[in-house]
PDB file of N, CA and C in Angstrom:
ATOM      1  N   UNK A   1      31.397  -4.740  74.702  1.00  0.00           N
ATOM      2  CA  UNK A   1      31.081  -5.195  73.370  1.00  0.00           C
ATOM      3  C   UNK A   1      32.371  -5.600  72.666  1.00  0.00           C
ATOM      4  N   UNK A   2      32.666  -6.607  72.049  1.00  0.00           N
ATOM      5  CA  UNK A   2      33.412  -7.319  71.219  1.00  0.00           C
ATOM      6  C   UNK A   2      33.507  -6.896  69.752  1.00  0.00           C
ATOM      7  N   UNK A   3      34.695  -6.235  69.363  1.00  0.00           N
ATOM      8  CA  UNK A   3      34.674  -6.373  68.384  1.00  0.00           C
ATOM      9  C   UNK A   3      35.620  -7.057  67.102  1.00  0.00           C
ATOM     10  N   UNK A   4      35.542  -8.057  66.177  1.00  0.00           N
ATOM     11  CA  UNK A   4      36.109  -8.249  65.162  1.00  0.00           C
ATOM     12  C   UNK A   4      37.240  -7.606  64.573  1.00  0.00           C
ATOM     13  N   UNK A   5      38.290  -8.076  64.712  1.00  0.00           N
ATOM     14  CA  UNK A   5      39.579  -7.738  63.836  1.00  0.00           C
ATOM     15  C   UNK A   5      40.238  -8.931  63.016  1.00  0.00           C
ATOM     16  N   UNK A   6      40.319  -9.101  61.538  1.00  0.00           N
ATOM     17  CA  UNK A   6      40.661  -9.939  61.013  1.00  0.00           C
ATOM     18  C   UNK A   6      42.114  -9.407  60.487  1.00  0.00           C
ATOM     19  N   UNK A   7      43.421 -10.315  60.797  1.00  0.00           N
ATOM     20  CA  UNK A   7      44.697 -10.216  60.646  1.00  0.00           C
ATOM     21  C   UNK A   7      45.120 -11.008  59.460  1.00  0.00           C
ATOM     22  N   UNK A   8      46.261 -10.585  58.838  1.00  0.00           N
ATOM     23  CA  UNK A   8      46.803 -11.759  57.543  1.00  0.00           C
ATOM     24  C   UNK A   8      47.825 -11.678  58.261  1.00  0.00           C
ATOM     25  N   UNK A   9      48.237 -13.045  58.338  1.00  0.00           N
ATOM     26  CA  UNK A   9      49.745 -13.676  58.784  1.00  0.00           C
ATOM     27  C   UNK A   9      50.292 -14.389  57.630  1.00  0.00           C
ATOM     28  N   UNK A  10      52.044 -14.291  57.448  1.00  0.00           N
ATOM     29  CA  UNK A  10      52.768 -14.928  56.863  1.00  0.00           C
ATOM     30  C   UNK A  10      52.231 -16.828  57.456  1.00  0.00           C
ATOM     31  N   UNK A  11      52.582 -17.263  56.536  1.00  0.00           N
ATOM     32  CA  UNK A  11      52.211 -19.020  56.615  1.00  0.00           C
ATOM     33  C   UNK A  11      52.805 -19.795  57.901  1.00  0.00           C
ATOM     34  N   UNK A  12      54.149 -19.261  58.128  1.00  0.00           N
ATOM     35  CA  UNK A  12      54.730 -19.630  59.249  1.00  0.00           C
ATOM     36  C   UNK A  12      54.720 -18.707  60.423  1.00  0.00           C
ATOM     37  N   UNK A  13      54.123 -17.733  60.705  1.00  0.00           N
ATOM     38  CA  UNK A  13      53.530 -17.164  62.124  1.00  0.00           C
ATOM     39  C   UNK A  13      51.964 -17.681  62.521  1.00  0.00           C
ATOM     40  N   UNK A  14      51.336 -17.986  61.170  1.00  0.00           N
ATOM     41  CA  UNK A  14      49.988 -18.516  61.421  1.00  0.00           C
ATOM     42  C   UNK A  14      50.256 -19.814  62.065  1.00  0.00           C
ATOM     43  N   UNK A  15      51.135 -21.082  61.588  1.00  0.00           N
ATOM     44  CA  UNK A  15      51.707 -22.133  62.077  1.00  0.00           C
ATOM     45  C   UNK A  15      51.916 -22.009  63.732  1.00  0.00           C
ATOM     46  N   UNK A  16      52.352 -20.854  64.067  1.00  0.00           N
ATOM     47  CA  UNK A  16      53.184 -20.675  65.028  1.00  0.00           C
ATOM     48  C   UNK A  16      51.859 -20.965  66.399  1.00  0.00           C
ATOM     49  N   UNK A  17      50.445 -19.702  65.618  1.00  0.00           N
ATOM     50  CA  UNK A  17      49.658 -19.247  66.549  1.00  0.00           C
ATOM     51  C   UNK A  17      49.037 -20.922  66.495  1.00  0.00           C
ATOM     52  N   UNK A  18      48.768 -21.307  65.448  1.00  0.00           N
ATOM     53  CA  UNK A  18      47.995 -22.563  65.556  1.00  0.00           C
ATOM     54  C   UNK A  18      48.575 -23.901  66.551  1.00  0.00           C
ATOM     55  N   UNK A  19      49.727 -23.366  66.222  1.00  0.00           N
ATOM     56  CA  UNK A  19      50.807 -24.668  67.261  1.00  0.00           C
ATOM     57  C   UNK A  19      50.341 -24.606  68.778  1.00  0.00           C
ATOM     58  N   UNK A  20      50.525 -23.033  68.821  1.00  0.00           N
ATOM     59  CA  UNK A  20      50.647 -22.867  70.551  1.00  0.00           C
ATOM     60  C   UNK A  20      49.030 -23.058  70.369  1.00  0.00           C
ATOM     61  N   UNK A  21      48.098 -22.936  70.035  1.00  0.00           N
ATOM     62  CA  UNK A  21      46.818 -23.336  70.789  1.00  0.00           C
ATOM     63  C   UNK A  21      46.040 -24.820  70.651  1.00  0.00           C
ATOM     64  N   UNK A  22      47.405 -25.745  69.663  1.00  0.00           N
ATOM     65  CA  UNK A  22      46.724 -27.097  69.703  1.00  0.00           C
ATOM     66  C   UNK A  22      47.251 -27.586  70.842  1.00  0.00           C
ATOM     67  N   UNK A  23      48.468 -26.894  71.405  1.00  0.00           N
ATOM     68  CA  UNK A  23      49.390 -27.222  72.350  1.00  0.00           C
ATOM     69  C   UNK A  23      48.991 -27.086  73.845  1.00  0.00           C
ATOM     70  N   UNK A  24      47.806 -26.389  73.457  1.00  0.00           N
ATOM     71  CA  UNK A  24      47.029 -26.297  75.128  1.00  0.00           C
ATOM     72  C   UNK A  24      47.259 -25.190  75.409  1.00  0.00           C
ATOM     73  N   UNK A  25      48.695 -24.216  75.118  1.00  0.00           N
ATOM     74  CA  UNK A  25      49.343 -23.126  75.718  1.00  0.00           C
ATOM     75  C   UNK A  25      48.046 -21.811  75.887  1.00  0.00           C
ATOM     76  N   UNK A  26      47.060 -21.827  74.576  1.00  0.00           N
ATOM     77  CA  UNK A  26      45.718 -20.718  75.087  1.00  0.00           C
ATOM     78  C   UNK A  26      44.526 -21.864  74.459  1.00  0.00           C
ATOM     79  N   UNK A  27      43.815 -21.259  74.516  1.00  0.00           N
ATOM     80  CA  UNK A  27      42.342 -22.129  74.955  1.00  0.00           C
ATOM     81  C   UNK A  27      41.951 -21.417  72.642  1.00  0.00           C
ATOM     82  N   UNK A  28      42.043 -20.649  72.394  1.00  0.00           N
ATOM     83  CA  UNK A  28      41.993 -20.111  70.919  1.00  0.00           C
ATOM     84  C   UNK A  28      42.758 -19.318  70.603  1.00  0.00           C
ATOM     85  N   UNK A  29      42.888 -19.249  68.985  1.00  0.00           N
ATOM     86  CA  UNK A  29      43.663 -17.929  68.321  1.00  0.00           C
ATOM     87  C   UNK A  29      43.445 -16.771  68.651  1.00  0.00           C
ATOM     88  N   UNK A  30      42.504 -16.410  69.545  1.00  0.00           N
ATOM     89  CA  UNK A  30      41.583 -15.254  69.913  1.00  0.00           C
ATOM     90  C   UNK A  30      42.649 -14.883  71.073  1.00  0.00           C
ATOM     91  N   UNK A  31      42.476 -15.625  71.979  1.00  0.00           N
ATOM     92  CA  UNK A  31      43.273 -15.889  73.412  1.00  0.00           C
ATOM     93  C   UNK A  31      44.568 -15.929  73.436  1.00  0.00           C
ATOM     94  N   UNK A  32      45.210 -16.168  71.931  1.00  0.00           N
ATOM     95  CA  UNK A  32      46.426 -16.089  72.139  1.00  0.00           C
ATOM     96  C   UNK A  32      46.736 -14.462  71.757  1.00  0.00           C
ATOM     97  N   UNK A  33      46.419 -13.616  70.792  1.00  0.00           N
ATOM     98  CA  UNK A  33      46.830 -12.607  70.697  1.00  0.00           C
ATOM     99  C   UNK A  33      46.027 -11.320  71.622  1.00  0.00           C
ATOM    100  N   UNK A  34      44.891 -11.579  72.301  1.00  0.00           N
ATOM    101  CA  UNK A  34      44.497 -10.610  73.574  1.00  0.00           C
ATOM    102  C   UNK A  34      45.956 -10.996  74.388  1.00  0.00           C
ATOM    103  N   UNK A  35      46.356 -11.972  75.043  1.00  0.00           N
ATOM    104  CA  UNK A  35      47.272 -12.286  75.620  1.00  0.00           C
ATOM    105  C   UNK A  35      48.597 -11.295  75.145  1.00  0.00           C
ATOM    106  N   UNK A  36      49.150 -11.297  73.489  1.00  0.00           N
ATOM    107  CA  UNK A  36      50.088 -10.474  73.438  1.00  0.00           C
ATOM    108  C   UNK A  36      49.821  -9.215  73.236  1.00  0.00           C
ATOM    109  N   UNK A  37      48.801  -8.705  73.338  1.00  0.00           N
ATOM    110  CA  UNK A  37      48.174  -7.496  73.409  1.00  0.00           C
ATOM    111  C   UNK A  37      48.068  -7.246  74.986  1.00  0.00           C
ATOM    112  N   UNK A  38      48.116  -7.763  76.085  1.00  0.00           N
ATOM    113  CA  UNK A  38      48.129  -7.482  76.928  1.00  0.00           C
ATOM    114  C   UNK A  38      49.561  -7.274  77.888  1.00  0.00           C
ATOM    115  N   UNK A  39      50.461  -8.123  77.024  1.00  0.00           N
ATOM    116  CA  UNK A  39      51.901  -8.040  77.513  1.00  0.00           C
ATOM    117  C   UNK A  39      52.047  -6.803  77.050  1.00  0.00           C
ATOM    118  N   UNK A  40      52.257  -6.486  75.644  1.00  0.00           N
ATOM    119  CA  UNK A  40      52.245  -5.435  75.200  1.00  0.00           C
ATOM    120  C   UNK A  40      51.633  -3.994  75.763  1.00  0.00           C
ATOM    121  N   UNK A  41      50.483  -3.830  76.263  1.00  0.00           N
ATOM    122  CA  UNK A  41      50.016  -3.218  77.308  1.00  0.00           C
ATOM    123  C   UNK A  41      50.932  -2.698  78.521  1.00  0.00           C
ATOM    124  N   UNK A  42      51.240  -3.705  79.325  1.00  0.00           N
ATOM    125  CA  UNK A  42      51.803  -4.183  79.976  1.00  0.00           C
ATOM    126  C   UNK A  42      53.527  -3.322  80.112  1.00  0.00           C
ATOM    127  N   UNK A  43      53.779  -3.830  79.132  1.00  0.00           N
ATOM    128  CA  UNK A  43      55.475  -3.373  78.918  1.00  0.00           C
ATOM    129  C   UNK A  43      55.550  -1.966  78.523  1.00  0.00           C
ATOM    130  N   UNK A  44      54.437  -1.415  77.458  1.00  0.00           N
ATOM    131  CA  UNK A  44      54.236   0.051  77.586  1.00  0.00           C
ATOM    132  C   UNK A  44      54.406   0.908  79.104  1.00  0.00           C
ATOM    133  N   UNK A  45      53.355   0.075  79.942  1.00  0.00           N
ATOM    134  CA  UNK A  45      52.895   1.217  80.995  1.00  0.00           C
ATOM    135  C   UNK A  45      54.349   0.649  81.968  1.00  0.00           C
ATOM    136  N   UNK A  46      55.133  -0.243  81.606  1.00  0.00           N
ATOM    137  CA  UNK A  46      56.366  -0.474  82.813  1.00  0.00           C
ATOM    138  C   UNK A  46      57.433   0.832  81.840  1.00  0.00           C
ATOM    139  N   UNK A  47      57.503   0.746  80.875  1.00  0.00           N
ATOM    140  CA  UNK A  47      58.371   1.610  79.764  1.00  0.00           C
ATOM    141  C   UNK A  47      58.358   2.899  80.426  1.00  0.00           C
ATOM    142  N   UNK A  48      56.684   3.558  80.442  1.00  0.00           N
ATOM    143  CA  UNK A  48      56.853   4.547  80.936  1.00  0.00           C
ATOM    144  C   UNK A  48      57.029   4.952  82.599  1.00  0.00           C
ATOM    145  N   UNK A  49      56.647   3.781  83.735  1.00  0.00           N
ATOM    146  CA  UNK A  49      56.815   4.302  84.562  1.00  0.00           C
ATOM    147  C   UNK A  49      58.617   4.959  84.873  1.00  0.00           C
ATOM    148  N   UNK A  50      59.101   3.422  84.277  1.00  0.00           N
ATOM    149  CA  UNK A  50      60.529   3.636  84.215  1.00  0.00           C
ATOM    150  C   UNK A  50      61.243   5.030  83.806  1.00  0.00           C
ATOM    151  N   UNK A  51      60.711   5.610  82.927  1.00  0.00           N
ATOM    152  CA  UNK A  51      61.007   6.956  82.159  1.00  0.00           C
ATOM    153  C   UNK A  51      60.699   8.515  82.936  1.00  0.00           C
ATOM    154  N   UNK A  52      59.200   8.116  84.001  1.00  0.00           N
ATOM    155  CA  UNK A  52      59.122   8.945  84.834  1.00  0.00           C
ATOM    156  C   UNK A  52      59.766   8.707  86.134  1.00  0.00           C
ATOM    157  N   UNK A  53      60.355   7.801  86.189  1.00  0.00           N
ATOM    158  CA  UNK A  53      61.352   7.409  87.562  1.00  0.00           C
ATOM    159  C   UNK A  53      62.507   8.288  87.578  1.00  0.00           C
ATOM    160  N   UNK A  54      63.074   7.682  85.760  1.00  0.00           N
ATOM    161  CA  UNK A  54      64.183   8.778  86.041  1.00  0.00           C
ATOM    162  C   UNK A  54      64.027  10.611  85.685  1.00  0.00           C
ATOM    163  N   UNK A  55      62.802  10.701  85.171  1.00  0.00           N
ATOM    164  CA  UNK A  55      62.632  12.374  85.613  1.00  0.00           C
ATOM    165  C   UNK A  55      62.761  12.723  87.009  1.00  0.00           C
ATOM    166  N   UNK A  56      61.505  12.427  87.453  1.00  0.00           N
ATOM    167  CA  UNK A  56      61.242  11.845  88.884  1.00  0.00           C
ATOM    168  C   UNK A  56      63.037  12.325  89.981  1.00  0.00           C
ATOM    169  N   UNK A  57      63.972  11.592  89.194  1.00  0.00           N
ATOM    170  CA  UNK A  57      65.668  11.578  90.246  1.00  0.00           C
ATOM    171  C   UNK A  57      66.043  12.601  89.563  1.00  0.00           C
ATOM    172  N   UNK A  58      65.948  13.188  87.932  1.00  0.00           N
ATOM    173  CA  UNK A  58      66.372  14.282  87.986  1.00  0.00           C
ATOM    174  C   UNK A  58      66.013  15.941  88.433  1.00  0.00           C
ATOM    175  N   UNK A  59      64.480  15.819  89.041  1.00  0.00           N
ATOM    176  CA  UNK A  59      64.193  16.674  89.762  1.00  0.00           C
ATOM    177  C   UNK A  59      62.710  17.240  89.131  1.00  0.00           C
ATOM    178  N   UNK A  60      62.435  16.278  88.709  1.00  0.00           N
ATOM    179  CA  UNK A  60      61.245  17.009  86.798  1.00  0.00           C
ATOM    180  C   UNK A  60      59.592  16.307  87.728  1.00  0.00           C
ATOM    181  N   UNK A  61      60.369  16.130  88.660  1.00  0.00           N
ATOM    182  CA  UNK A  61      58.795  15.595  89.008  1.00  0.00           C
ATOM    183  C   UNK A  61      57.588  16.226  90.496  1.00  0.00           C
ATOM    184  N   UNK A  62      56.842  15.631  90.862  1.00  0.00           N
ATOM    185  CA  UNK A  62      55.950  16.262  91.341  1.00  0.00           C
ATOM    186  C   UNK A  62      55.508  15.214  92.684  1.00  0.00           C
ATOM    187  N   UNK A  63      55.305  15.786  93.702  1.00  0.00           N
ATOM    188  CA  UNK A  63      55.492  14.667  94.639  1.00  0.00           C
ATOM    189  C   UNK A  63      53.832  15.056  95.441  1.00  0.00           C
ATOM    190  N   UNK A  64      53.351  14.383  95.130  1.00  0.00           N
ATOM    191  CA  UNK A  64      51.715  14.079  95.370  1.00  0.00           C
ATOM    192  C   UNK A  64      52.080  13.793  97.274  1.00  0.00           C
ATOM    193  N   UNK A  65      51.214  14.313  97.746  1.00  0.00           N
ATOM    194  CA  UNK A  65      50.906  13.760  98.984  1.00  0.00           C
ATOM    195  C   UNK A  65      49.773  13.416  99.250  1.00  0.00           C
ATOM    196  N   UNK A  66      48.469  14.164  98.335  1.00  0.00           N
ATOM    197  CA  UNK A  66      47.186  13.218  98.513  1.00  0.00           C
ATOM    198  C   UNK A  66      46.290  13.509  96.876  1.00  0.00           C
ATOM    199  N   UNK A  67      45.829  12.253  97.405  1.00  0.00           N
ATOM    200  CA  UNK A  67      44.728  12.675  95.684  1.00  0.00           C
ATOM    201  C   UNK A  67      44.410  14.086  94.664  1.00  0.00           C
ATOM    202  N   UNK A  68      44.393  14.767  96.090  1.00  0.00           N
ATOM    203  CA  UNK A  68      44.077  15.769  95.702  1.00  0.00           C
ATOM    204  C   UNK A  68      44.557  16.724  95.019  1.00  0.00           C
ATOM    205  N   UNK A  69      46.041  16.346  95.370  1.00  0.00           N
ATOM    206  CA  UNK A  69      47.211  16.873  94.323  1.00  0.00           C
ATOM    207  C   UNK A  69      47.075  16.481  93.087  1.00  0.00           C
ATOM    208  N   UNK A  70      46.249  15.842  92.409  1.00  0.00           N
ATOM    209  CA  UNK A  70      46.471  15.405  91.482  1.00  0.00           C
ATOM    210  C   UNK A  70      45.591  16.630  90.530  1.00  0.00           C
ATOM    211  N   UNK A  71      44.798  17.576  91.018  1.00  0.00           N
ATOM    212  CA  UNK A  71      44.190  18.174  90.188  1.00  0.00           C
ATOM    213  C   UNK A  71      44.814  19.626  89.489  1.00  0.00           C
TER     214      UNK A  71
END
């Protein structure tokens, strides 16, 4: 299910979103910010793997050998 979020943008970020979608770059205004909502997504879950990597080398971590470890 879809739901509605209505945003206020400064005059020149609205410009910005409207540019990139007359520009072909997303298909709507809709499409362009799922898109940075998904980078965003995205860069979170790389943020943290990165963060448990380096626990992970300092010794803080937990070394799964099957699913089952996970409980």
């Amino acid at each position: 299910m879809r739901q509605i979020i209505n945003i206020s943008l400064p005059e020149s970020m609205a410009k910005y979103v409207n540019n990139a979608v007359k520009k072909g770059r997303f298909a709507s205004k809709s499409e362009f910010f799922r898109h940075l909502l998904r980078e965003q997504s995205e860069n979170d879950l790389y943020k943290e793997l990165k963060k448990d990597q380096k626990e992970f080398k300092k010794g803080n971590g937990i070394l799964l050998h099957t699913l089952k470890d996970l409980r």
